[in-house]
Protein backbone atom coordinates (compact mmCIF):
# COMPACT_ATOMS: atom_id res chain seq x y z
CA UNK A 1 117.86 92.04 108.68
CA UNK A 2 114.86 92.44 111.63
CA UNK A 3 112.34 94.87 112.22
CA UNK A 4 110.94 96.30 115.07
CA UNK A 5 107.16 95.83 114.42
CA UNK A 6 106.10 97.27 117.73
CA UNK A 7 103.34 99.82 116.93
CA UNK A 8 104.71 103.08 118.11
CA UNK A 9 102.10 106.24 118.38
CA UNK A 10 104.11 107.97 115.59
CA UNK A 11 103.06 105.16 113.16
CA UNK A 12 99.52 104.65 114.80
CA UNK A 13 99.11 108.48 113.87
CA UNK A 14 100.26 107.92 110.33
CA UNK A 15 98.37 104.91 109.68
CA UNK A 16 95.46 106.16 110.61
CA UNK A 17 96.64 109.85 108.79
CA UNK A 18 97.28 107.20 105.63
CA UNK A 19 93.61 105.40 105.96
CA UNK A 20 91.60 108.40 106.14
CA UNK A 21 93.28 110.30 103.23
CA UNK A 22 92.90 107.02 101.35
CA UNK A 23 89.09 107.29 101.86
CA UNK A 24 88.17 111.00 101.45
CA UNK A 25 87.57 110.94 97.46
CA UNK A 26 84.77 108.68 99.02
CA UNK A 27 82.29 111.39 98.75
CA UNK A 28 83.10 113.26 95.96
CA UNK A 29 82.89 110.79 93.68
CA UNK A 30 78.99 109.96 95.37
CA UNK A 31 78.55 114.09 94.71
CA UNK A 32 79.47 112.62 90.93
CA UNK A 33 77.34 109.75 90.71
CA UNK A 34 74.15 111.84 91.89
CA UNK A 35 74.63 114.47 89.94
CA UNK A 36 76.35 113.36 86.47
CA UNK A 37 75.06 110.09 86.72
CA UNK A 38 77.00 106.36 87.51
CA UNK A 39 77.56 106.46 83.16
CA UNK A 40 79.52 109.68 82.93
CA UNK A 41 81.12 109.50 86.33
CA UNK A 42 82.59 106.30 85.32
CA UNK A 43 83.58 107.54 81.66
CA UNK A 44 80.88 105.95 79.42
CA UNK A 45 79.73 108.18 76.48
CA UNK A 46 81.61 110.99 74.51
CA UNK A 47 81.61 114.23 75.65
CA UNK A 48 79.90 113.90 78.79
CA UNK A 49 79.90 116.87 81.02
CA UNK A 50 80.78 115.99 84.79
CA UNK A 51 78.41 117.98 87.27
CA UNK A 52 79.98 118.59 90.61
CA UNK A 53 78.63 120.26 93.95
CA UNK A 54 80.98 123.12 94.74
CA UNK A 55 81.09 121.58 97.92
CA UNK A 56 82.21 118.14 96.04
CA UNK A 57 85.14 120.44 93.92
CA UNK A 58 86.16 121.96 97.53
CA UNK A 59 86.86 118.08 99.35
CA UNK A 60 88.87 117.50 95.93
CA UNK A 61 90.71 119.78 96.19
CA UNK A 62 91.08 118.99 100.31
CA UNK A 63 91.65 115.52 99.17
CA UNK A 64 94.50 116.48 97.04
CA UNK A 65 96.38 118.70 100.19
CA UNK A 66 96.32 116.40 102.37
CA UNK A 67 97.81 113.98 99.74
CA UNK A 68 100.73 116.40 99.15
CA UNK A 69 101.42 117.11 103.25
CA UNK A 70 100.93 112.88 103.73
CA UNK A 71 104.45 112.98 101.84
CA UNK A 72 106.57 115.17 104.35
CA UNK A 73 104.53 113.68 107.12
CA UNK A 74 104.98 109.90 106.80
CA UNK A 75 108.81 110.91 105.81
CA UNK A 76 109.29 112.35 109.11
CA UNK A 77 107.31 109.59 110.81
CA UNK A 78 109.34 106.86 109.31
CA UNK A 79 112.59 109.01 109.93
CA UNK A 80 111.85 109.27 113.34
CA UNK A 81 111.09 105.35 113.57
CA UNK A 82 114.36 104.41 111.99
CA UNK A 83 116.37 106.91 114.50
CA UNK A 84 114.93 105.91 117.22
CA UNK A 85 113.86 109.55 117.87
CA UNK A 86 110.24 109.35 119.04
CA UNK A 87 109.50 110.91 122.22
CA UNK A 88 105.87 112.03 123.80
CA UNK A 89 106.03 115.24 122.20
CA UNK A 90 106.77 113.92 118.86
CA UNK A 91 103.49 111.28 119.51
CA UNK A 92 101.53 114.45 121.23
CA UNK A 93 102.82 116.16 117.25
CA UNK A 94 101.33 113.24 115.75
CA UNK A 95 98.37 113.58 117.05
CA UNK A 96 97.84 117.19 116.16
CA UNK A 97 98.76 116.66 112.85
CA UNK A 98 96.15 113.71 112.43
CA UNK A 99 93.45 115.98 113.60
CA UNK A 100 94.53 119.45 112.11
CA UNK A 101 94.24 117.54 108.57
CA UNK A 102 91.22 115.95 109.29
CA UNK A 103 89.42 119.27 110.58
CA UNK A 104 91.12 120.84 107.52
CA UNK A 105 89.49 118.44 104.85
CA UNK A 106 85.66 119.27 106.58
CA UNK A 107 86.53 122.96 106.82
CA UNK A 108 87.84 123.33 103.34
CA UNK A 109 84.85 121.06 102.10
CA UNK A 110 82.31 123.18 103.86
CA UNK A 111 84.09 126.94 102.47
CA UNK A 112 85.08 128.08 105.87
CA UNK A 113 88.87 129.60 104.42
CA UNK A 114 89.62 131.14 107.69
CA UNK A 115 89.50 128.24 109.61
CA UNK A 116 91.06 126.00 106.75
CA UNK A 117 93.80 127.76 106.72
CA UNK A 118 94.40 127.83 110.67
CA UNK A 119 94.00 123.73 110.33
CA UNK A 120 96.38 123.70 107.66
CA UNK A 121 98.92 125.95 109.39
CA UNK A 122 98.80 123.62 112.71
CA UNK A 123 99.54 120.54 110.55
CA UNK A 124 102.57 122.08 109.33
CA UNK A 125 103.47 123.43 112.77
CA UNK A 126 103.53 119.89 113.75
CA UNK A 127 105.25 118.59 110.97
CA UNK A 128 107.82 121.17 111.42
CA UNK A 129 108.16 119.89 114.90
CA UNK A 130 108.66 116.66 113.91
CA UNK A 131 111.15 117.41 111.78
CA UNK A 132 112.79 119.88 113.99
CA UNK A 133 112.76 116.65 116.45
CA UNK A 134 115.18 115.00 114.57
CA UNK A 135 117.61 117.40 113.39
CA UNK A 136 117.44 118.09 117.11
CA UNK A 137 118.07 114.39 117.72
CA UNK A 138 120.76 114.23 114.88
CA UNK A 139 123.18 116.50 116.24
């Protein structure tokens, strides 16, 4: 068996998609440490009450969407890889999905909700082009 291990845009935008959301408990856990203290934040003691920001709780929970959408999107990234399906658009979809989630991790860590939920809505716009793409593709 070979593999193609040319770099296509699709997989640029999900490797990059992949490294960020890999890296964005990064500063919640800092919130932790300055707050609770490098002890509690790393579990020693009993009963020790973990202080957070509500900023810090807000990129948690930012951390933890963007987690859940990486599923669908590196599915339809590798999908449309393994059809052969990529096209400009579907790079162009890429891209907007890489930036929607990344403007939707500040926004949700900062308490904007209107604008979180726009970012979040164009990230599944793309992904839903993607997708679209290759049931497009398939028939």
């Amino acid at each position: 068996m070979t593999f193609n291990t040319t770099l296509s845009p699709g997989l640029f935008w999900l490797i990059l998609t992949t490294l960020c959301t890999a890296l964005m408990w990064v500063p919640y856990i800092l919130d932790r440490f300055v707050r609770s203290g490098v002890g509690a934040t790393l579990g020693f003691g009993k009963d020790i009450e973990i202080v957070q920001s509500k900023w810090a709780w807000r990129a948690k929970a930012a951390h933890a969407n963007a987690v859940e959408n990486l599923v669908i999107f590196a599915t339809a990234v590798l999908v449309t890889r393994a059809m052969e399906a990529g096209s400009p658009q579907v790079a162009l979809a890429c891209e907007v999905y890489f930036v929607a989630r990344m403007m939707h991790y500040v926004v949700y860590t900062l308490g904007l909700p209107l604008l979180r939920t726009v970012c979040f809505l164009v990230g599944c716009a793309a992904q839903v082009f993607i997708l679209g793409n290759l049931l497009f593709h398939a028939a």
